[in-house]
N, C-alpha and C. Protein backbone atom coordinates (compact mmCIF):
# COMPACT_ATOMS: atom_id res chain seq x y z
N UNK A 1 -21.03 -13.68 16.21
CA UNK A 1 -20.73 -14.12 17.56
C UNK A 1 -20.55 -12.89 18.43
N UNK A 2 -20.65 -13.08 19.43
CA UNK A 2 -20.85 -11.82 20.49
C UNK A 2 -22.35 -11.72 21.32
N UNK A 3 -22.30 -10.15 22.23
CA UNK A 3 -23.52 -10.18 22.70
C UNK A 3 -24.30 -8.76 21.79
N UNK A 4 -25.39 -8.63 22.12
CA UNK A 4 -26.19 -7.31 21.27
C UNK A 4 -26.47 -6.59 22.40
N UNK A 5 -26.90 -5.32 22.46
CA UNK A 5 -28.12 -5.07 23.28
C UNK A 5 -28.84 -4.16 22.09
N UNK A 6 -30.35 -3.47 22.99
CA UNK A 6 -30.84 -2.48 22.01
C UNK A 6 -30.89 -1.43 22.55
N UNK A 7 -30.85 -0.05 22.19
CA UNK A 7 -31.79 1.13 23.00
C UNK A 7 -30.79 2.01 22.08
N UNK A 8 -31.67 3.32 21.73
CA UNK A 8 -31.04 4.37 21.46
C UNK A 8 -29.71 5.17 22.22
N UNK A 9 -29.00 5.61 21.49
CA UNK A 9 -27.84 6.09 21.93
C UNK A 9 -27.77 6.63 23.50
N UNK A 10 -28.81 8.17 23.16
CA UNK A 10 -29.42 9.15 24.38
C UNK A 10 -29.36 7.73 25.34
N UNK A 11 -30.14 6.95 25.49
CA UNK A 11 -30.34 6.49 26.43
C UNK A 11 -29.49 4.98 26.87
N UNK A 12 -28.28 4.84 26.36
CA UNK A 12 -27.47 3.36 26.06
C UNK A 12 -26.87 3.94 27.14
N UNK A 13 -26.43 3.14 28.28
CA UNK A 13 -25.17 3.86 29.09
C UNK A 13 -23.68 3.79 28.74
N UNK A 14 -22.93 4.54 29.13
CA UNK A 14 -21.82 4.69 28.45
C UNK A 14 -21.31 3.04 28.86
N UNK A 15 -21.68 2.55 29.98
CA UNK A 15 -21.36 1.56 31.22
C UNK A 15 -21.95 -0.39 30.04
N UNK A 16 -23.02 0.03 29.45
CA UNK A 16 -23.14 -1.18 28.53
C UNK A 16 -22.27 -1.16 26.86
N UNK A 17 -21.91 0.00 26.61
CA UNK A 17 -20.90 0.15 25.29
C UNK A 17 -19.72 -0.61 25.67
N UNK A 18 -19.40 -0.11 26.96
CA UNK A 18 -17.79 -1.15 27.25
C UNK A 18 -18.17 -2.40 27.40
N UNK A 19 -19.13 -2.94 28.19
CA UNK A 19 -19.53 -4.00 27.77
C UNK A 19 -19.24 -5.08 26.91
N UNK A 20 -20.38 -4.47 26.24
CA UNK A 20 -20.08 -4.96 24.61
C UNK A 20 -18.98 -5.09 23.66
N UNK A 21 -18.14 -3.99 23.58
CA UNK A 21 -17.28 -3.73 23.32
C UNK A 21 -16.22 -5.05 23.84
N UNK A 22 -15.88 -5.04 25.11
CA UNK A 22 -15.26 -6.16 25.69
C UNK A 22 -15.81 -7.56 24.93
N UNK A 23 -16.24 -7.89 25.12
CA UNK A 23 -16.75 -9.29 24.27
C UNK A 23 -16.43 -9.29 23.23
N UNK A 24 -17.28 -8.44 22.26
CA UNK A 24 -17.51 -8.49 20.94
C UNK A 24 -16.24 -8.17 20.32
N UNK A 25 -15.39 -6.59 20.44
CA UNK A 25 -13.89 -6.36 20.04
C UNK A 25 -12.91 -7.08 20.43
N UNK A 26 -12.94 -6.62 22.24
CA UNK A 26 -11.46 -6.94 22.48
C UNK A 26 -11.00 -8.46 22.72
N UNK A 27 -12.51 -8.91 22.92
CA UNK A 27 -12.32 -10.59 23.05
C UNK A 27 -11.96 -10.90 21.66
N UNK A 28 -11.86 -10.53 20.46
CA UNK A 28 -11.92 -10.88 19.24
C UNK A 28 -9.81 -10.62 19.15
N UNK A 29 -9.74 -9.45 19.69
CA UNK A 29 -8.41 -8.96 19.23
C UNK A 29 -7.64 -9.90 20.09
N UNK A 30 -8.11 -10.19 21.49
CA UNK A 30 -7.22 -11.08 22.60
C UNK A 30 -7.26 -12.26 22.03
N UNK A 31 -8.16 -13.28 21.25
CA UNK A 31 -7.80 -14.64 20.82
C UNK A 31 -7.06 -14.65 19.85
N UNK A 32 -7.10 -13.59 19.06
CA UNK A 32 -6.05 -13.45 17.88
C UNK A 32 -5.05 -13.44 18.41
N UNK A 33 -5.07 -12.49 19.04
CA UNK A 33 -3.52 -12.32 19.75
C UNK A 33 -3.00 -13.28 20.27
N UNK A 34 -3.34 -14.00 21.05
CA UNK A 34 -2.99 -14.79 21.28
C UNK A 34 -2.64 -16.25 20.75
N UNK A 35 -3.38 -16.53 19.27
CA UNK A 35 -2.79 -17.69 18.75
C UNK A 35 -1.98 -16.99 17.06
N UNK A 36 -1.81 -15.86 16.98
CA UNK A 36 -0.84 -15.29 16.23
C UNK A 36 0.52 -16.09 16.39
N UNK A 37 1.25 -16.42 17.70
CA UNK A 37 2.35 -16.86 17.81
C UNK A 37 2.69 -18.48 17.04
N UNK A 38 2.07 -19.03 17.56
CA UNK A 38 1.53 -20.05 17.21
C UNK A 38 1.31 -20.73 15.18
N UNK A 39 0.41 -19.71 14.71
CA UNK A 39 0.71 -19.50 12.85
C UNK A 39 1.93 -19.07 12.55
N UNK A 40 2.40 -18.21 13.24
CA UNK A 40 3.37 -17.61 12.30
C UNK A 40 4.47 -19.04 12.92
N UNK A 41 4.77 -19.72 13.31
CA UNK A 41 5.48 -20.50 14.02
C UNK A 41 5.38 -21.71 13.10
N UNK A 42 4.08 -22.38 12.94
CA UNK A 42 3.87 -23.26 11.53
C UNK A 42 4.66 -22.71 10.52
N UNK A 43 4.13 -21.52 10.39
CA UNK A 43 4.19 -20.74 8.62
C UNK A 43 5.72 -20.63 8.80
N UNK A 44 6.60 -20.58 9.87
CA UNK A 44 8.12 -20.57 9.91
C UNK A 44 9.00 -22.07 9.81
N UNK A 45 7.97 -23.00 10.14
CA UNK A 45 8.53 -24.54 9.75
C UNK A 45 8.29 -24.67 8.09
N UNK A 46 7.02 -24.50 7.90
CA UNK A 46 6.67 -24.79 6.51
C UNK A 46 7.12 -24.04 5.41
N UNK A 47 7.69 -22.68 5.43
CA UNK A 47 9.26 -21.94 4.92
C UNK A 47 10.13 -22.85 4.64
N UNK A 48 10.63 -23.62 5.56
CA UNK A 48 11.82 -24.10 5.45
C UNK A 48 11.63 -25.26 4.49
N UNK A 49 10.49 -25.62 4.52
CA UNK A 49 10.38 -26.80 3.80
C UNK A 49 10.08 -26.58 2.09
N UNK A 50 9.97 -24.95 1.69
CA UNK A 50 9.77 -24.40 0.52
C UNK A 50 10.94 -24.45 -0.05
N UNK A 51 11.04 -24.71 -1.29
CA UNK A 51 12.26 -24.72 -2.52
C UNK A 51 12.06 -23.08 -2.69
N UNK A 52 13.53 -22.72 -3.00
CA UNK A 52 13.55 -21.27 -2.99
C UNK A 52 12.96 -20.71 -4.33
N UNK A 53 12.26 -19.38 -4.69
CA UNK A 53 11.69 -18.40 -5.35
C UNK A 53 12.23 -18.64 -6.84
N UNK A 54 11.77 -18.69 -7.78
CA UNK A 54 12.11 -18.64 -9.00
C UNK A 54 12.66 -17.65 -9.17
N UNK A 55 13.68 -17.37 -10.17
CA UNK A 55 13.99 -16.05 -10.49
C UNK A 55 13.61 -15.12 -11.43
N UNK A 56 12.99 -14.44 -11.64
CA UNK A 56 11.87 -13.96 -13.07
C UNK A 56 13.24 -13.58 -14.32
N UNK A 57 12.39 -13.54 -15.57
CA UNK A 57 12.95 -13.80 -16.59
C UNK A 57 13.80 -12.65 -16.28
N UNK A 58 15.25 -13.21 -17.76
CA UNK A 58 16.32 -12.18 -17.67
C UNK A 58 15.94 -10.49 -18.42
N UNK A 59 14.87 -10.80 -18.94
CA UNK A 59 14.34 -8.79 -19.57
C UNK A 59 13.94 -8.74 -19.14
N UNK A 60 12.86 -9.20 -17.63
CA UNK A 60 12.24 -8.10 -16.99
C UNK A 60 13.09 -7.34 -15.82
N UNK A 61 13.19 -5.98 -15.84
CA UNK A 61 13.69 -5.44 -15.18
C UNK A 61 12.88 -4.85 -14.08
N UNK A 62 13.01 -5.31 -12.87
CA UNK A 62 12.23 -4.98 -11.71
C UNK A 62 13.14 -4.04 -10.76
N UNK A 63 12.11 -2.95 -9.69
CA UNK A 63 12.64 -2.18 -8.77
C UNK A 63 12.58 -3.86 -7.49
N UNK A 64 13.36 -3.38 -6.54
CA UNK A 64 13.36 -4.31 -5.33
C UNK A 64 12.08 -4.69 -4.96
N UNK A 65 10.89 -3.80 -4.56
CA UNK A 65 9.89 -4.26 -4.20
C UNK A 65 9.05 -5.09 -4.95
N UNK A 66 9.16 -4.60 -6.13
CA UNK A 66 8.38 -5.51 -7.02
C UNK A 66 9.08 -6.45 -7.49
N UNK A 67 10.32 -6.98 -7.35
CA UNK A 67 11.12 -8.45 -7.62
C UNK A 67 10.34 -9.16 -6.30
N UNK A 68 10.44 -8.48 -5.27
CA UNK A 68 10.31 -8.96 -3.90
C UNK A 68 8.71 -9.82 -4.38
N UNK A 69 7.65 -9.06 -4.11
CA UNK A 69 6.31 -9.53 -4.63
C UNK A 69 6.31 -10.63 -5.69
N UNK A 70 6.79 -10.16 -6.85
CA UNK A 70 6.84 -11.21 -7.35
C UNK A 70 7.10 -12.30 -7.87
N UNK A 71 8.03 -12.77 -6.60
CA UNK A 71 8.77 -13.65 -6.01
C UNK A 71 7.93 -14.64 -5.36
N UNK A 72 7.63 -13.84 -4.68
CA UNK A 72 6.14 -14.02 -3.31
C UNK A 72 5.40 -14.87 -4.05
N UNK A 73 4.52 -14.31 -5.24
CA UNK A 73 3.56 -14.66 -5.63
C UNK A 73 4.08 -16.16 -6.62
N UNK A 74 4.83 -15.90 -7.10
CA UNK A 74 5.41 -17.54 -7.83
C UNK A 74 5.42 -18.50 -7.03
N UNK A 75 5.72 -18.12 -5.46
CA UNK A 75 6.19 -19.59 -4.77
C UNK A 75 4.70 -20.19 -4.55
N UNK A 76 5.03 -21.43 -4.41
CA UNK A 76 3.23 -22.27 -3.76
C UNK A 76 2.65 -21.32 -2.81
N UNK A 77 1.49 -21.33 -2.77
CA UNK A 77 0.36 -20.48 -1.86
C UNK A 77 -0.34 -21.02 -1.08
N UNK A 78 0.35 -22.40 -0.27
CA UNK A 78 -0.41 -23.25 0.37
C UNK A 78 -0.58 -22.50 1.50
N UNK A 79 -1.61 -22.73 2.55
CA UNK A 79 -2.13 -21.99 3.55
C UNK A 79 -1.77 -22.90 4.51
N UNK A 80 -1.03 -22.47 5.70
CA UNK A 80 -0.88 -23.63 6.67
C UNK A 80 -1.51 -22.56 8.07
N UNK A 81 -2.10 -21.51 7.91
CA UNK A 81 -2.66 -20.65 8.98
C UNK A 81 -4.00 -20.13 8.38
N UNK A 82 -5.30 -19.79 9.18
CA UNK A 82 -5.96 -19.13 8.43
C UNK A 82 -6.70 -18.76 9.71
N UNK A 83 -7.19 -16.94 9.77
CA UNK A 83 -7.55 -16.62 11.10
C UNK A 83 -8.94 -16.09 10.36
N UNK A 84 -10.17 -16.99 11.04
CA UNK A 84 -11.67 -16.23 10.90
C UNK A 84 -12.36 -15.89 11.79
N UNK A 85 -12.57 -14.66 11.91
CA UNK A 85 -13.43 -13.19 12.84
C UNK A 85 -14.59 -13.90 12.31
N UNK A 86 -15.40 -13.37 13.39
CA UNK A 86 -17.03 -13.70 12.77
C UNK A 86 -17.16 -12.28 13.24
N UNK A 87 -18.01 -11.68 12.23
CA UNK A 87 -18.54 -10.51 12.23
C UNK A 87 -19.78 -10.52 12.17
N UNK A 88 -20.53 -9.19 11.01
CA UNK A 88 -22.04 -9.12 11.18
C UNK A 88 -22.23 -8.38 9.98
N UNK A 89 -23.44 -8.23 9.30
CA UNK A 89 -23.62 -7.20 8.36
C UNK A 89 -23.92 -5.79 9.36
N UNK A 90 -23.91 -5.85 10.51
CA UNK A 90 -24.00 -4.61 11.04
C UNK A 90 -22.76 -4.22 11.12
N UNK A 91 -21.83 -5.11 10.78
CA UNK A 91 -20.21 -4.36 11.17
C UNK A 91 -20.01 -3.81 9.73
N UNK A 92 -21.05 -3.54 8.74
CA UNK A 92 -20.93 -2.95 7.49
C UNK A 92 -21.68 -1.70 7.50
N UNK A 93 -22.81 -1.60 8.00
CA UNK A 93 -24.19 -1.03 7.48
C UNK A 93 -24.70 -1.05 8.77
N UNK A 94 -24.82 0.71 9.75
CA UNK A 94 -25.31 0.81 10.95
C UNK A 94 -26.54 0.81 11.00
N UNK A 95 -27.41 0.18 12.27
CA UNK A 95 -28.68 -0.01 12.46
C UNK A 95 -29.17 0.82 13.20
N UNK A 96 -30.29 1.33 13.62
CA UNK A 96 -30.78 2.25 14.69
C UNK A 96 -31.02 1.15 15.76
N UNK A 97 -30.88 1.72 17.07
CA UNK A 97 -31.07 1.27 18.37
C UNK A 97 -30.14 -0.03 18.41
N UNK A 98 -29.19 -0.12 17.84
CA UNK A 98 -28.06 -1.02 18.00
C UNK A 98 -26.19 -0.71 17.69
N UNK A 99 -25.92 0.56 18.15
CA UNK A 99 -25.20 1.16 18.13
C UNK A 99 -24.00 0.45 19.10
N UNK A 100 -23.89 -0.03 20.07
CA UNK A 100 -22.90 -0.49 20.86
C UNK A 100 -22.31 -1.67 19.72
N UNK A 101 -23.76 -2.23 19.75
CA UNK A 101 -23.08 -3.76 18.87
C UNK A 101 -22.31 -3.74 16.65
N UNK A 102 -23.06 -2.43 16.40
CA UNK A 102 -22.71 -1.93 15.38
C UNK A 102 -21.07 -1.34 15.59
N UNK A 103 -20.83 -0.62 16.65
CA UNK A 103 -19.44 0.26 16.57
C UNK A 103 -18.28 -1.24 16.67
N UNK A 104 -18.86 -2.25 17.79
CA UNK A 104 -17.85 -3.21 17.90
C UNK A 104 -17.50 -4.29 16.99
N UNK A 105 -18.49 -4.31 15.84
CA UNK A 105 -18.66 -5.24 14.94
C UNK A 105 -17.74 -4.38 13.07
N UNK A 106 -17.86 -2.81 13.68
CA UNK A 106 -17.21 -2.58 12.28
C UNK A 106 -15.70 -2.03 12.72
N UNK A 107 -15.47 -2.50 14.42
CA UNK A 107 -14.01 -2.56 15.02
C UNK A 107 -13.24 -3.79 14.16
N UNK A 108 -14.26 -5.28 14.38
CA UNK A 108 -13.72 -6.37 14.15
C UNK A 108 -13.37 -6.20 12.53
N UNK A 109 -14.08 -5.70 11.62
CA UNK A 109 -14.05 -6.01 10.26
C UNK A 109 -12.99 -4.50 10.29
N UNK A 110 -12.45 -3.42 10.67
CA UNK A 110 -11.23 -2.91 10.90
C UNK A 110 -9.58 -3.70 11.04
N UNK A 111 -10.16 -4.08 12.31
CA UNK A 111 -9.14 -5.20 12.97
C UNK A 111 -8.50 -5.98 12.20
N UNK A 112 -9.47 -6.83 11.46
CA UNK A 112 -9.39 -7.92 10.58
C UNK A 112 -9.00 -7.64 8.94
N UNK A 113 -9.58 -6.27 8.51
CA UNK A 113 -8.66 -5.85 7.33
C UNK A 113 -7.35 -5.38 7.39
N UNK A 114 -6.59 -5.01 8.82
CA UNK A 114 -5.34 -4.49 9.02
C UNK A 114 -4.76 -5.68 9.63
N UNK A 115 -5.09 -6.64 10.03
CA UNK A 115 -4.03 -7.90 10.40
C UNK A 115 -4.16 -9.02 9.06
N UNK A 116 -4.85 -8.99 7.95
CA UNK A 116 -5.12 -9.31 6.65
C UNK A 116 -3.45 -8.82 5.74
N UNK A 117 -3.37 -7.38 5.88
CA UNK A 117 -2.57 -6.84 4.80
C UNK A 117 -1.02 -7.31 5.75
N UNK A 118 -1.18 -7.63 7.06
CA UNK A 118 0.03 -7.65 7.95
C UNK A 118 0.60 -9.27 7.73
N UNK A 119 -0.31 -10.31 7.45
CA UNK A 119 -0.40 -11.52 7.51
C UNK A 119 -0.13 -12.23 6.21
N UNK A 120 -0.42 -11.56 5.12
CA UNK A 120 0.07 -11.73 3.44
C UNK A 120 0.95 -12.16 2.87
N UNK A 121 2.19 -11.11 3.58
CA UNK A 121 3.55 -11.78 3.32
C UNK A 121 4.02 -13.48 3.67
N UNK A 122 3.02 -13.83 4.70
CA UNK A 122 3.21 -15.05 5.29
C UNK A 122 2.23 -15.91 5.03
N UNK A 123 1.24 -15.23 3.99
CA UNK A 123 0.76 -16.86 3.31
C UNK A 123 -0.65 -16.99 4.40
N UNK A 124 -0.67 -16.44 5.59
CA UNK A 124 -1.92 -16.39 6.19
C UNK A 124 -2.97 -15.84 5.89
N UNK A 125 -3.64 -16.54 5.31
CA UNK A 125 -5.43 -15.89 5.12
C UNK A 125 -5.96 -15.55 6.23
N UNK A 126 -6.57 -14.26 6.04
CA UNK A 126 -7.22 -13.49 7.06
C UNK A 126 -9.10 -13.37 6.58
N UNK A 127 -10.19 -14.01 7.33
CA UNK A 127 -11.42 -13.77 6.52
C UNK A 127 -12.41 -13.78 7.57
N UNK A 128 -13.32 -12.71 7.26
CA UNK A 128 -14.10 -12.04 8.22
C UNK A 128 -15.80 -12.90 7.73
């Protein structure tokens, strides 16, 4: 989803990169952003409605973080949020004469692996 254009770099204006960019990135980061409030807001009702964390057996001896995790991981893993980017195989693997739409497409699959590892703790699937 988004727009493309074509032309070699030398000759792309700096004036169609923002462009693109606008649509393709920041329109991607602004709808997120904007219904972020919203999941985590479900995912804070549907908490409450979770029976609390098992407690792992009495010999395993865990540091805090890793009691913490795997805690996490015992409770149900139901998904009550799930945020999907549409990307591109160009947001993997750059093309010639499509450079505007390549830089904004391996923004989104950026974007989307760092609000992924942010969203985890809360059970929100993040998928590009």
């Amino acid at each position: 989803a988004g727009i493309s254009t074509f032309g070699e770099v030398e000759f792309t204006s700096l004036e169609t990169y923002k462009q693109v960019a606008e649509v393709n990135l920041w329109g991607t980061v602004r709808m997120t952003k904007s219904f972020l409030p919203l999941i985590r807001r479900a995912k804070g009702e549907w908490e409450r409605e979770l029976p609390p964390a098992p407690e792992p057996a009495p010999h395993v001896h865990l540091c805090s973080e890793w009691k913490y995790l795997s805690q996490q991981l015992q409770r149900p893993q139901l998904s009550r949020g799930r945020v999907v980017n549409i990307s591109s195989m160009l947001g993997r693997m750059a093309n010639p004469a499509r450079s505007p739409y390549c830089i904004t497409k391996f923004g989104v699959e950026a974007f989307s692996d760092c609000l992924r590892y942010e969203m985890y703790p809360l059970g929100v699937k993040v998928s590009v």
